[in-house]
N, C-alpha and C. Protein backbone atom coordinates (compact mmCIF):
# COMPACT_ATOMS: atom_id res chain seq x y z
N UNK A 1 81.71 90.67 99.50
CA UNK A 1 83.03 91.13 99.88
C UNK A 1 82.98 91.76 101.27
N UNK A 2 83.92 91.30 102.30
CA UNK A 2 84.26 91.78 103.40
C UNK A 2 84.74 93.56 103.29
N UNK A 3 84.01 94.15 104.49
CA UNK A 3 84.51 95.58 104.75
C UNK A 3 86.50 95.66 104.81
N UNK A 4 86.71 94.33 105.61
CA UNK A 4 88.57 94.32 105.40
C UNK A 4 88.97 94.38 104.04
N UNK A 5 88.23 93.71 103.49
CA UNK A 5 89.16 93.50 101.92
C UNK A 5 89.05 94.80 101.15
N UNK A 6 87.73 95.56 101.32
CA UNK A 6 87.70 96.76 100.53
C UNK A 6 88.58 97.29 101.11
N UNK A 7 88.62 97.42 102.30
CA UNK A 7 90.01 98.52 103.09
C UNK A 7 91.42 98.12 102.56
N UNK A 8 91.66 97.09 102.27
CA UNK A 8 92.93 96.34 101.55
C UNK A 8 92.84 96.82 100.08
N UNK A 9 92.33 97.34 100.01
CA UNK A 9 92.23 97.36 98.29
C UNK A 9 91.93 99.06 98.25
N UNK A 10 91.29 100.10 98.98
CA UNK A 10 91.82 101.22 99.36
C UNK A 10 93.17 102.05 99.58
N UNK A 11 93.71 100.88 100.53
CA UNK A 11 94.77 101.00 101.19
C UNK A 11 96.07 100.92 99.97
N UNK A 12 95.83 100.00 99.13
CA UNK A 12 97.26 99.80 98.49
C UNK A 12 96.89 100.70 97.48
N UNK A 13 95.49 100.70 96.56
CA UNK A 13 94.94 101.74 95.45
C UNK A 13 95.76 102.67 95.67
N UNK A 14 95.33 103.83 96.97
CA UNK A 14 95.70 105.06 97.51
C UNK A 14 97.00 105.14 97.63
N UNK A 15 97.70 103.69 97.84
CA UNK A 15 99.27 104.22 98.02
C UNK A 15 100.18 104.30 97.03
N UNK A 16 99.48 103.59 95.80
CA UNK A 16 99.96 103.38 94.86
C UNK A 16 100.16 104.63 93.91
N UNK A 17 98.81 105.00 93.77
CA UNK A 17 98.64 106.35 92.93
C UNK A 17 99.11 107.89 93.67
N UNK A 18 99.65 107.63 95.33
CA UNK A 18 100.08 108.59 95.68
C UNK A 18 101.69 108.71 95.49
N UNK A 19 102.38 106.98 95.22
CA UNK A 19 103.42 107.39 94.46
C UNK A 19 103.61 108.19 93.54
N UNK A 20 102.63 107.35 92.04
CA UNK A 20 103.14 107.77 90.94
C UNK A 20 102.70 109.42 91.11
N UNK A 21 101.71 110.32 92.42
CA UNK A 21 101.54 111.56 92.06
C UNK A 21 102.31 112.30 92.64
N UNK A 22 103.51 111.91 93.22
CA UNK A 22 104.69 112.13 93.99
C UNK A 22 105.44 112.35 92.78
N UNK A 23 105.70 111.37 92.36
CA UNK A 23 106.69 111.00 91.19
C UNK A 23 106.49 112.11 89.91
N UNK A 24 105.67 112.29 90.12
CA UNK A 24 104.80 113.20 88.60
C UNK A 24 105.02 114.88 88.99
N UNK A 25 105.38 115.40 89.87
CA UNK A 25 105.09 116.76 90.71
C UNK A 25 106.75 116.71 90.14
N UNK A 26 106.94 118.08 90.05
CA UNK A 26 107.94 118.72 89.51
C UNK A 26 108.91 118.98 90.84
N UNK A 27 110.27 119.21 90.33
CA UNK A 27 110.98 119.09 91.68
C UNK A 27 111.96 120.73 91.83
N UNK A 28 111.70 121.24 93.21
CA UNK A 28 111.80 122.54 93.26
C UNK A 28 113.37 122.87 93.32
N UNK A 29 114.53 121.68 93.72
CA UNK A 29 116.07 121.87 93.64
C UNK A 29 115.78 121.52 92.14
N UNK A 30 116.79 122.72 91.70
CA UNK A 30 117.84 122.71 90.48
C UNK A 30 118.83 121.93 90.64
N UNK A 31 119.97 121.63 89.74
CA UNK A 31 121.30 121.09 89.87
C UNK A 31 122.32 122.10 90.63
N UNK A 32 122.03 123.23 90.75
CA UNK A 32 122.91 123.98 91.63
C UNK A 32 122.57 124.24 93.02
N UNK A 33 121.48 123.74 93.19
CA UNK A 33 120.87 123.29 94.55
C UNK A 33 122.35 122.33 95.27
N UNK A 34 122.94 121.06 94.73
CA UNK A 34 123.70 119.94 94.88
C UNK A 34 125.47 120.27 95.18
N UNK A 35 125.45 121.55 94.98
CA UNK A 35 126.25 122.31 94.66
C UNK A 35 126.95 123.56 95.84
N UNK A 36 125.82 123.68 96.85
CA UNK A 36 125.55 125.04 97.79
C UNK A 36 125.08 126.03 97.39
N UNK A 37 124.29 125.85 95.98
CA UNK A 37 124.04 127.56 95.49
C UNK A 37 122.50 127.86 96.21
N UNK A 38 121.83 128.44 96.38
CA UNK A 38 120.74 128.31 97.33
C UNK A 38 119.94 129.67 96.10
N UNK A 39 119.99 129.20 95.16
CA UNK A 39 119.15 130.44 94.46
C UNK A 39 117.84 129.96 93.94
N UNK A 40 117.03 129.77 95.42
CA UNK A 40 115.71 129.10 95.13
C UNK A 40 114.90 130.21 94.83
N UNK A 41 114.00 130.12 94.15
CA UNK A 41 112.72 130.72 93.39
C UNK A 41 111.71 130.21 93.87
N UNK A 42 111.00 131.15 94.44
CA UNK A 42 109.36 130.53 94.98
C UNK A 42 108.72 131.29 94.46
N UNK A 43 107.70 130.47 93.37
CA UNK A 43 106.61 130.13 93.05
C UNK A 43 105.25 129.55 93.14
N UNK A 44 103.97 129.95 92.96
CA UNK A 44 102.83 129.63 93.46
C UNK A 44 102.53 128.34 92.26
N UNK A 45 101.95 127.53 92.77
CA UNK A 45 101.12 126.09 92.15
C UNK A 45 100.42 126.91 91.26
N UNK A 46 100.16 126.14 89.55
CA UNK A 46 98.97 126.92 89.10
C UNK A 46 98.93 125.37 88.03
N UNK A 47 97.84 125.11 87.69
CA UNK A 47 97.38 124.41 86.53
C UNK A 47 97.19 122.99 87.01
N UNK A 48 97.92 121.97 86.35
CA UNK A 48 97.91 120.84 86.77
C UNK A 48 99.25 120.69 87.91
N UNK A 49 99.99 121.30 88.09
CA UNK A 49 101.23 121.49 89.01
C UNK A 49 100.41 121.17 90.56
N UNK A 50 99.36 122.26 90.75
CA UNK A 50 98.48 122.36 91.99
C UNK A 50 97.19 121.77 91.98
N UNK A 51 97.30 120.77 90.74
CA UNK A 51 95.73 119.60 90.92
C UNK A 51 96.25 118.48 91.76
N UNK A 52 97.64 118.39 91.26
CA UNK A 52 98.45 117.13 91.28
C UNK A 52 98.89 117.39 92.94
N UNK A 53 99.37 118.37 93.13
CA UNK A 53 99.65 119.13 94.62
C UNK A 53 98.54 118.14 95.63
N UNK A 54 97.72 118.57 95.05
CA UNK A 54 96.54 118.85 95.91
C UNK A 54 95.67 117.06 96.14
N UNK A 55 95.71 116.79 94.75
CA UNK A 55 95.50 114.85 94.94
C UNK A 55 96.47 114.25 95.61
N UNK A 56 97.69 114.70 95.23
CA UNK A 56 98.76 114.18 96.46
C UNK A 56 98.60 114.08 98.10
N UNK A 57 97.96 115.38 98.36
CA UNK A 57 97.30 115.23 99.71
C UNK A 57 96.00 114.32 100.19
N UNK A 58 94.82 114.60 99.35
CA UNK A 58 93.94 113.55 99.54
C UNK A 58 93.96 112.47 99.24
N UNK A 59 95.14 112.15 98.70
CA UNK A 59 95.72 110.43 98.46
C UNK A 59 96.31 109.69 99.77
N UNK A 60 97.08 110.93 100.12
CA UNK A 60 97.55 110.94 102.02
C UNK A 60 96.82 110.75 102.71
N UNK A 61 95.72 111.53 102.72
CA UNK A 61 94.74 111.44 103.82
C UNK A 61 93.86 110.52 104.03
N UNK A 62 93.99 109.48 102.48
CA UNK A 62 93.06 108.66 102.24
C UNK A 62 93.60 107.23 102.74
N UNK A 63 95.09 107.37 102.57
CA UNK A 63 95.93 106.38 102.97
C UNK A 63 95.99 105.91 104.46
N UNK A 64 96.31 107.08 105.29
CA UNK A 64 96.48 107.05 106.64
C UNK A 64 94.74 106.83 107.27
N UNK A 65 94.20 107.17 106.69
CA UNK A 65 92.94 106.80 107.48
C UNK A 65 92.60 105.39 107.19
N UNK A 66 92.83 105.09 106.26
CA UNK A 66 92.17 103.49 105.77
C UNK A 66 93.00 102.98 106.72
N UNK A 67 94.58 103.02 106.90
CA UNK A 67 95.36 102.36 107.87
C UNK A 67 95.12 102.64 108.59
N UNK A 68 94.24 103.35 109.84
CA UNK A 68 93.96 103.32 110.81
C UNK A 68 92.51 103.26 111.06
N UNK A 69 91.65 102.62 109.94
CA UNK A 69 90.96 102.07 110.17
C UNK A 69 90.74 100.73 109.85
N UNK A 70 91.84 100.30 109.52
CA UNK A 70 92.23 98.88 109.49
C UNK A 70 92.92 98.34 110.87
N UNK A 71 94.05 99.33 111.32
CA UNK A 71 93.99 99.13 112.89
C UNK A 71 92.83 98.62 113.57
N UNK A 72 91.66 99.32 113.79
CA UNK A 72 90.62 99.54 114.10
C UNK A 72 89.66 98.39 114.38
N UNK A 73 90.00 97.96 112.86
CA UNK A 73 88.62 96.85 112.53
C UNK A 73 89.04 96.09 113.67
N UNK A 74 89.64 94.98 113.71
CA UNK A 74 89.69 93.85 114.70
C UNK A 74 88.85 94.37 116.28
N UNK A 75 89.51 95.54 116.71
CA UNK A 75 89.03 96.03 118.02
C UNK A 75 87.33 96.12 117.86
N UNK A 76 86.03 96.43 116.33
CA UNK A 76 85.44 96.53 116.14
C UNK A 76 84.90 95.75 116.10
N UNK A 77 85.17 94.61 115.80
CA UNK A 77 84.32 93.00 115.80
C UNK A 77 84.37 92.35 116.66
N UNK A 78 85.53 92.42 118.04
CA UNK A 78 85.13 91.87 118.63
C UNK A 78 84.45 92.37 119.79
């Protein structure tokens, strides 16, 4: 297997599972958020709330680098 194809297969892995850990993270507007009421509550991450937080980011970071080291490759081979 080619170094491109693993990066292709990084690339979509990482973007995939950084949806569904998007999707999975709890959402900080209420319904009176939609409304003008602005009676937000801040709260600290604790449990799986801030695992999920936190894979969300190294799913990012994992994403954008593979894509720019897929940029990359071509300039590398030749």
């Amino acid at each position: 297997m080619e170094f491109a194809n693993i990066l292709q297969y990084v690339t979509l892995g990482s973007g995939v599972l950084m949806i569904l850990c998007i999707l999975l993270q709890q959402r900080g507007a209420s319904l009176g958020a939609g409304f003008g009421s602005s009676g937000e509550l801040y709260t600290t991450r604790r449990g799986l709330d801030k695992s999920l937080f936190d894979a969300t980011i190294v799913l990012a970071v994992v994403f954008v680098l593979s894509i720019m080291a897929a940029l990359l490759l071509p300039s590398l081979s030749a």
